[in-house]
Protein backbone atom coordinates (compact mmCIF):
# COMPACT_ATOMS: atom_id res chain seq x y z
CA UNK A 1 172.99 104.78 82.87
CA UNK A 2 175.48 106.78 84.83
CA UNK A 3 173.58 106.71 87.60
CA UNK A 4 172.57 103.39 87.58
CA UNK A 5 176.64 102.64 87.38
CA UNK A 6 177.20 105.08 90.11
CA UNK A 7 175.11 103.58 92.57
CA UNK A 8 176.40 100.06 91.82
CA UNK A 9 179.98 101.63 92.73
CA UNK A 10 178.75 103.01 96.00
CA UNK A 11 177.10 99.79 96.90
CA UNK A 12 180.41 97.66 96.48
CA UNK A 13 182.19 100.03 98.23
CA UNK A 14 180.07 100.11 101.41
CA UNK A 15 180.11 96.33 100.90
CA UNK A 16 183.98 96.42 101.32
CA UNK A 17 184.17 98.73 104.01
CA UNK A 18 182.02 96.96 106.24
CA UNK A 19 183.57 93.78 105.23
CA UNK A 20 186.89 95.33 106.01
CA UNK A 21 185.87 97.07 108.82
CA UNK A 22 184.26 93.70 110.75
CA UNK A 23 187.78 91.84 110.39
CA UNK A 24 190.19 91.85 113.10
CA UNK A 25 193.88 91.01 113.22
CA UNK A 26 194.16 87.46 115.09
CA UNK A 27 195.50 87.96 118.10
CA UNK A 28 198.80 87.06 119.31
CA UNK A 29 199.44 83.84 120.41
CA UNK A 30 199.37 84.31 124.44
CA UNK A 31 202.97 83.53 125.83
CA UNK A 32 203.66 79.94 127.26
CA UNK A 33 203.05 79.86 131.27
CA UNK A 34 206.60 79.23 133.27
CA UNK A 35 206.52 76.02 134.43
CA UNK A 36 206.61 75.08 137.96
CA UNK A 37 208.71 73.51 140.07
CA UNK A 38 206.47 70.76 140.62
CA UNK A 39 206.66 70.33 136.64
CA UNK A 40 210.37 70.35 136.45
CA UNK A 41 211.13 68.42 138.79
CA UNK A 42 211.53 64.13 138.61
CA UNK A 43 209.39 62.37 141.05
CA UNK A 44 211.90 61.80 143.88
CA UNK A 45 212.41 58.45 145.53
CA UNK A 46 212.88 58.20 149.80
CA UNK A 47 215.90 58.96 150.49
CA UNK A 48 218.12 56.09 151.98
CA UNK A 49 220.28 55.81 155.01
CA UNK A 50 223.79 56.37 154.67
CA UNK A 51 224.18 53.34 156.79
CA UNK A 52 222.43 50.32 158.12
CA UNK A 53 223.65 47.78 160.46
CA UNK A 54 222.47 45.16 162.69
CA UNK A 55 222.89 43.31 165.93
CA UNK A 56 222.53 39.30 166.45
CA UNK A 57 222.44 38.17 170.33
CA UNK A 58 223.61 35.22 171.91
CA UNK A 59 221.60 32.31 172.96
CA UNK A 60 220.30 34.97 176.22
CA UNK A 61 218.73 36.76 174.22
CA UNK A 62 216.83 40.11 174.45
CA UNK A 63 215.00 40.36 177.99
CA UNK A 64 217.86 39.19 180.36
CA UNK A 65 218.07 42.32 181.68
CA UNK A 66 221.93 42.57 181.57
CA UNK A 67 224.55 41.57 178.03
CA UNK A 68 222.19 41.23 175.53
CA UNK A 69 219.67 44.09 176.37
CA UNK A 70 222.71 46.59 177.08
CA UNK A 71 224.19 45.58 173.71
CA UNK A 72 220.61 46.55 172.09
CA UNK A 73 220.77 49.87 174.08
CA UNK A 74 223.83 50.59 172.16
CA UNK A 75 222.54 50.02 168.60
CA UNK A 76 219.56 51.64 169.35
CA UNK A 77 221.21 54.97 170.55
CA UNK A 78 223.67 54.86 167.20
CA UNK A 79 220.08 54.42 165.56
CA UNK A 80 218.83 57.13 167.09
CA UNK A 81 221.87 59.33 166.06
CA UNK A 82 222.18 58.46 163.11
CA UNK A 83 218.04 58.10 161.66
CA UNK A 84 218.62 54.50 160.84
CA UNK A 85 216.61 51.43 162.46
CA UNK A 86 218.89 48.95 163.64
CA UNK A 87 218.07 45.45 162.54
CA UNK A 88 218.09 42.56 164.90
CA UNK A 89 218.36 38.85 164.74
CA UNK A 90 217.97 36.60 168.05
CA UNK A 91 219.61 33.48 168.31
CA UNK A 92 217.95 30.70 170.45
CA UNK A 93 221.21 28.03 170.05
CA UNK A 94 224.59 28.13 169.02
CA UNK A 95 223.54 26.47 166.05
CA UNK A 96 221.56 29.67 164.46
CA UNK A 97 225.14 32.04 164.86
CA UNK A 98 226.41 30.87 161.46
CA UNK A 99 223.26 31.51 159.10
CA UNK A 100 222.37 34.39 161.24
CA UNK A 101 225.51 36.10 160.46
CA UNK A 102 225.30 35.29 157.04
CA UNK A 103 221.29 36.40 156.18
CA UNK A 104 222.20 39.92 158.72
CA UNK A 105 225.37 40.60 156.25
CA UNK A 106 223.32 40.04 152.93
CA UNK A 107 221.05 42.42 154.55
CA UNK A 108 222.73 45.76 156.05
CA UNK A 109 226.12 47.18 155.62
CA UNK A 110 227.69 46.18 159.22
CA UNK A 111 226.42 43.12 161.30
CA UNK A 112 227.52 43.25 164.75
CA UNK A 113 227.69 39.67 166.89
CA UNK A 114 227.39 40.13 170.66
CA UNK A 115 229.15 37.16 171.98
CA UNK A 116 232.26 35.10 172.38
CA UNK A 117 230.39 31.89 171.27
CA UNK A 118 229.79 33.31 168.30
CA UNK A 119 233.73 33.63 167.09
CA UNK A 120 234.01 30.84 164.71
CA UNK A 121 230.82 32.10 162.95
CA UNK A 122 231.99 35.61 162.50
CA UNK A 123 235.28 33.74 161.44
CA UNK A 124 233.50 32.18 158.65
CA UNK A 125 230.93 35.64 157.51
CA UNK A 126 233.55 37.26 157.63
CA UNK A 127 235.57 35.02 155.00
CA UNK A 128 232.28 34.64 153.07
CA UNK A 129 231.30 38.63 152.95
CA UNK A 130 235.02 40.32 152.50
CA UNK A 131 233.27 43.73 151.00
CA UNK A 132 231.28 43.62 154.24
CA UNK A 133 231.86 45.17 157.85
CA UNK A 134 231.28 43.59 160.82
CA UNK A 135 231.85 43.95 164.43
CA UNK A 136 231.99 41.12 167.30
CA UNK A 137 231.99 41.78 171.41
CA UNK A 138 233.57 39.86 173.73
CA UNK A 139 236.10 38.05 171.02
CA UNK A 140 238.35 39.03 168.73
CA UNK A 141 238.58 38.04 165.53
CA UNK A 142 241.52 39.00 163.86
CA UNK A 143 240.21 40.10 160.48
CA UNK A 144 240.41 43.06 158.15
CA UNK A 145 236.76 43.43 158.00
CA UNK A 146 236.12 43.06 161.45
CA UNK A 147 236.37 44.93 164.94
CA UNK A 148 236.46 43.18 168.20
CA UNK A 149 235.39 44.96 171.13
CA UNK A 150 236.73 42.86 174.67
CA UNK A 151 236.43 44.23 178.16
CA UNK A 152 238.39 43.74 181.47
CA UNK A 153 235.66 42.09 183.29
CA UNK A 154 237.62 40.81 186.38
CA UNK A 155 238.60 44.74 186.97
CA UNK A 156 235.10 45.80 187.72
CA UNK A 157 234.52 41.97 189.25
CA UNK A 158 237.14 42.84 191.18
CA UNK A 159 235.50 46.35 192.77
CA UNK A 160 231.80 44.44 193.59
CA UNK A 161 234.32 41.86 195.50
CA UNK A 162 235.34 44.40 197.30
CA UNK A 163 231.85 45.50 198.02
CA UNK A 164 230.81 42.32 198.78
CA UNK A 165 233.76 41.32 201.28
CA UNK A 166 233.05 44.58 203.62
CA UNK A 167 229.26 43.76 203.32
CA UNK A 168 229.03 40.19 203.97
CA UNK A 169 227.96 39.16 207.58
CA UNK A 170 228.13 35.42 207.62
CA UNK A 171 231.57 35.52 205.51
CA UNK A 172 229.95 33.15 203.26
CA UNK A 173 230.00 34.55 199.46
CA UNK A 174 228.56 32.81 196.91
CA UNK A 175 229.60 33.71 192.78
CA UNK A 176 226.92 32.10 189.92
CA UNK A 177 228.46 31.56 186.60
CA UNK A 178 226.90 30.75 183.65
CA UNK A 179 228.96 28.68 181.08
CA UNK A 180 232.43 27.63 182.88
CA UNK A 181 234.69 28.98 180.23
CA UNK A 182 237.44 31.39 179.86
CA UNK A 183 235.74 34.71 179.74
CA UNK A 184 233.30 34.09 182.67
CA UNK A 185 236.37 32.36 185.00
CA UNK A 186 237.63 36.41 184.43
CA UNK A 187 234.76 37.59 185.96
CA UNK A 188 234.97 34.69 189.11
CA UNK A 189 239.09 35.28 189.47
CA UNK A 190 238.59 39.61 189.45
CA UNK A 191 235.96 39.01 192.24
CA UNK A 192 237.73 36.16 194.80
CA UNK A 193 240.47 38.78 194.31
CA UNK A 194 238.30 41.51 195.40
CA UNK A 195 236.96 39.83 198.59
CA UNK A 196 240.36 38.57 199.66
CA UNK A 197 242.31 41.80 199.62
CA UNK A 198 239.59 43.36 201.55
CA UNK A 199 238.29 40.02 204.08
CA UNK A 200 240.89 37.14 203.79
CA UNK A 201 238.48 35.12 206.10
CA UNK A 202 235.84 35.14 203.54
CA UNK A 203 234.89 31.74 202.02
CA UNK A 204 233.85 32.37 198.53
CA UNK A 205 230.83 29.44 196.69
CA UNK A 206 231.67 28.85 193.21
CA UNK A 207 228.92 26.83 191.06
CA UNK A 208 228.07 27.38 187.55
CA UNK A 209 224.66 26.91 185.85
CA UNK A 210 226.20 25.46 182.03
CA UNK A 211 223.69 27.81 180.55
CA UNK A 212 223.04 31.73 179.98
CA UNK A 213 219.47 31.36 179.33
CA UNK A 214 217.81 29.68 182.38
CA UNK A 215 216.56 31.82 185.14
CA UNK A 216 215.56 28.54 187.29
CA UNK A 217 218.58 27.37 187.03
CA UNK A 218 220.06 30.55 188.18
CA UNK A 219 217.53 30.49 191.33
CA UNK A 220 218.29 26.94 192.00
CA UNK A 221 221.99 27.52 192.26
CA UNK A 222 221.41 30.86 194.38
CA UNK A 223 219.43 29.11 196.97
CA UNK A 224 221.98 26.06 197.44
CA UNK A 225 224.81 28.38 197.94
CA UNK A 226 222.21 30.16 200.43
CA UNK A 227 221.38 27.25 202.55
CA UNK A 228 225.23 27.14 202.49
CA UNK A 229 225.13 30.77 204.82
CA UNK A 230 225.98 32.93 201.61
CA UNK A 231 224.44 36.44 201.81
CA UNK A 232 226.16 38.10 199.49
CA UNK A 233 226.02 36.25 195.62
CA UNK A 234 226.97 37.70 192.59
CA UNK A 235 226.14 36.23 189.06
CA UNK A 236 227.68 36.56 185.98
CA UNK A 237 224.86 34.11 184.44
CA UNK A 238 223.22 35.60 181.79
CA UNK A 239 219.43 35.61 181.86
CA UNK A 240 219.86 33.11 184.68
CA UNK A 241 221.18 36.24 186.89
CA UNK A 242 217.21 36.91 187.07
CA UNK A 243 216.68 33.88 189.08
CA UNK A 244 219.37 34.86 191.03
CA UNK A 245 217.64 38.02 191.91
CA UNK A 246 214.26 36.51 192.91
CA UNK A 247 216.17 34.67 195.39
CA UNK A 248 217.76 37.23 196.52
CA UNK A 249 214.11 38.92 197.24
CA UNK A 250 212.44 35.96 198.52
CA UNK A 251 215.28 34.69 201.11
CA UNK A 252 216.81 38.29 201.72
CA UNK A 253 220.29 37.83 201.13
CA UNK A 254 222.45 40.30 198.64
CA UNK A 255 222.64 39.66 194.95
CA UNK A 256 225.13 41.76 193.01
CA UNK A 257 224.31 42.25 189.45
CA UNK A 258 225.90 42.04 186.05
CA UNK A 259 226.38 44.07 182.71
CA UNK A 260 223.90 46.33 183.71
CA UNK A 261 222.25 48.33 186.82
CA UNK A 262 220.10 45.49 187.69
CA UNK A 263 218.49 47.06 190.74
CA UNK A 264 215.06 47.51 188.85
CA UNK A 265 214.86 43.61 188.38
CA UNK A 266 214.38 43.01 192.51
CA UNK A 267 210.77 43.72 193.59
CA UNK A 268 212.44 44.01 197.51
CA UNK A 269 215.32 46.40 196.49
CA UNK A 270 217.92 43.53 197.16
CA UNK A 271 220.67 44.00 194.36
CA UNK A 272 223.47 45.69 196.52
CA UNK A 273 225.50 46.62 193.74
CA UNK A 274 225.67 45.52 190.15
CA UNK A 275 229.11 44.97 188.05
CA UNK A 276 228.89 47.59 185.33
CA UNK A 277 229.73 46.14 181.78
CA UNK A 278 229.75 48.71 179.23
CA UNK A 279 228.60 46.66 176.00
CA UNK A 280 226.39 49.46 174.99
CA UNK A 281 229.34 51.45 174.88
CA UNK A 282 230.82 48.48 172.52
CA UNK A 283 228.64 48.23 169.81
CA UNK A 284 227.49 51.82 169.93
CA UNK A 285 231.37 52.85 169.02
CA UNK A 286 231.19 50.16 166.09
CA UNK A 287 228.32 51.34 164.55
CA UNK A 288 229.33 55.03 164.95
CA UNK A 289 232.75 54.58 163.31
CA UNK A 290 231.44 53.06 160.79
CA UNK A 291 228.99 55.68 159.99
CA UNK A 292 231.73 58.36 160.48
CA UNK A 293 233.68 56.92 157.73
CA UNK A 294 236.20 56.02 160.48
CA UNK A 295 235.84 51.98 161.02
CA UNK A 296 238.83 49.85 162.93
CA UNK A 297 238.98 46.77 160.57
CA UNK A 298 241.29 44.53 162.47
CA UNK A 299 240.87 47.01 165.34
CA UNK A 300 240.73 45.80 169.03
CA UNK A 301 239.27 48.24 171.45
CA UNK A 302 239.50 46.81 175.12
CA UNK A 303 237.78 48.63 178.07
CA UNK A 304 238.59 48.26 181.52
CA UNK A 305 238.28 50.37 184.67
CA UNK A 306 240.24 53.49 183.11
CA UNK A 307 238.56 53.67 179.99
CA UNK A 308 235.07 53.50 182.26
CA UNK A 309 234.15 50.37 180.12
CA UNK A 310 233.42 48.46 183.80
CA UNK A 311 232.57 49.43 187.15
CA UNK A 312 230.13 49.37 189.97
CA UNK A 313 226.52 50.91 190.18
CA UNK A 314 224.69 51.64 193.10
CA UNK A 315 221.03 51.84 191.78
CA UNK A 316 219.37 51.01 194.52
CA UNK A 317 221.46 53.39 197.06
CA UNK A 318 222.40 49.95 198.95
CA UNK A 319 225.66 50.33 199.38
CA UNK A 320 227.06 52.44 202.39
CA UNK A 321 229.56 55.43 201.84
CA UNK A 322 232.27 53.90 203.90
CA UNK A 323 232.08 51.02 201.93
CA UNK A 324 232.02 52.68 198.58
CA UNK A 325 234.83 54.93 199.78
CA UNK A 326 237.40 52.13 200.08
CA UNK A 327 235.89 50.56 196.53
CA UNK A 328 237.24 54.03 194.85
CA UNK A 329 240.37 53.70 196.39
CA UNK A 330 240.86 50.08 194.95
CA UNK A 331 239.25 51.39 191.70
CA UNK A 332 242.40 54.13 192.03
CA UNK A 333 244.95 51.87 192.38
CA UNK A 334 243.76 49.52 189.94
CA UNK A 335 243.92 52.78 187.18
CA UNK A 336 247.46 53.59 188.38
CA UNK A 337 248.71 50.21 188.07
CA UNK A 338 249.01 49.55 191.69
CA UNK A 339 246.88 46.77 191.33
CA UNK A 340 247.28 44.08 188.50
CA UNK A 341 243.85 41.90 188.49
CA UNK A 342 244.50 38.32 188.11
CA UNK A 343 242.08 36.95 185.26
CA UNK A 344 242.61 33.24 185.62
CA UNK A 345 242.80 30.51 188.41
CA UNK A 346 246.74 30.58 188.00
CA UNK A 347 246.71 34.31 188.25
CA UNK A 348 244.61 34.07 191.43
CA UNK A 349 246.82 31.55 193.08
CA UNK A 350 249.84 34.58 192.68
CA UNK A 351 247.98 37.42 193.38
CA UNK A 352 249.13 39.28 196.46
CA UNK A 353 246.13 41.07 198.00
CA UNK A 354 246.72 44.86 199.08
CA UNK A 355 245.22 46.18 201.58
CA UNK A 356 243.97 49.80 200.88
CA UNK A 357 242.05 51.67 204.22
């Protein structure tokens, strides 16, 4: 009997040894990975400009090789500068300034208008869009939210009349405007100036086309003035300047560009000189005081010959050093004062010329 009970107690305790001895302690829960940065961090959205601004053209449009495209070169350095794409709206009548204004301010932060026609339209965005900024060339507009940019065309008019009065052989000079209205009759007073104080004998063509946006027209006019013995013709036409130009290259006579180096534009390298209009300069300083936190509301910035906002190019080396030598003296004199510009028929009519050798 007590061995019987013994072995039962030896049994049970082998039993609970090897029951005992099979368990193991569970094992510690493992620690929680750090998360990533990818896992902390909220999807992120594209970040946005600080900026964004646009440009609206006149009825020229882009591809007249002279305002509107030089405006556009502007914006698009600014853009460049600044990562933002500029926005553009093209206007093909007067009629589309108004709503053009108005859709380009609901859609960036500073709509720029390149043209003088466009006044009463930035007038009324302007009025319409107060927490808006806009910018206008070649007008002002006397508002809080706006900054005009004008230049002193009949300075640098002026300098390619010079040009033109010591190249002409004929004495026959022939000027193409587009629209007869204030701001072009600068440009024609700055040039007659130019060729009288340098070749009083000179007869100087006037005709205008009514239009900015008609490059037949432009050659049309050209050619009459041409049959008329003018060799030397300058435009300040718009797009109709082109016509102007293919004139020039099919009957060999001078044309003198506009707003921009316009050499490139004549397949017979006949622009002699072109009238250097700095609007890229105007709407790229708009844009870029804006961005820098540093925009002129009610601001007028005008550029003329000391400020390097006009002058004279020479892209197609036409233009002889003697000739260009007496232009820098005029250019001199017109910087110190010297020389006041008339900008108008009555200011023409007073204007004394001086004679600088």
């Amino acid at each position: 009997m007590f061995k019987k009970g013994l072995v039962l107690l030896l049994a049970l305790t082998l039993v609970f040894t090897m029951l005992t001895g099979c368990a193991k302690p569970a094992p510690a829960p493992a620690p929680e990975a750090a998360p990533t940065p990818e896992a902390t961090q909220a999807p992120t959205e594209p970040a946005k400009p600080a900026v964004s601004f646009g440009m609206i053209t006149d009825v020229g449009g882009l591809g007249d090789k002279s305002f509107n495209d030089s405006a556009w070169d502007g914006m698009q350095k600014a853009g460049k500068e600044l990562g933002v794409e500029p926005v553009i709206l093209q206007s093909t009548k007067q009629e589309d300034y108004e709503a053009n204004i108005g859709n380009m301010a609901q859609s960036v932060d500073l709509t720029i208008a390149v043209g003088f026609l466009m006044e009463q339209a930035m007038i009324t965005g302007a009025d319409q869009y107060p927490d808006k900024k806009f910018g206008i060339i070649d007008m002002v507009v006397a508002k809080p939210n706006v900054m005009s940019v004008v230049f002193k065309e009949h300075e640098g008019s002026f300098l390619v009349g010079v040009i033109a009065g010591l190249t002409t052989k004929s004495d026959v000079i022939g000027f193409v405007g587009g629209m007869e209205l204030p701001l072009i009759k600068k440009f024609e007073a700055g040039f007659r100036a130019g060729v009288a104080s340098v070749n009083p004998k000179a007869k100087v063509l006037v005709n205008y086309t009514g239009v900015f946006d008609n490059p037949d027209k432009g050659k049309e006019v050209a050619l009459a003035q041409f049959k008329k013995k003018a060799d030397v013709i300058y435009h300040a036409s718009g797009a109709c300047g082109i016509g102007v130009i293919q004139a020039a290259d099919e009957q060999g006579f001078w044309a003198i560009g506009v707003d921009k180096d316009q050499s490139s534009e004549s397949k017979n390298n006949k622009v002699l000189a072109s009238m250097i209009k700095r609007v890229d300069v105007g709407t790229y300083t708009i844009a870029k005081s804006y961005a820098d936190n540093n925009f002129g509301g009610g601001q007028i910035l005008d550029l003329g010959v000391k400020e390097e906002g006009v002058g004279y190019s020479d892209g197609g080396n036409n233009i002889p050093a003697e000739v260009k030598a007496v232009a820098d003296k005029y250019k001199a004199a017109i910087v110190d004062g010297t020389i006041v510009v008339p900008t108008n028929e009555d200011e023409l009519k007073a204007f004394k010329p001086v004679e600088i050798k």
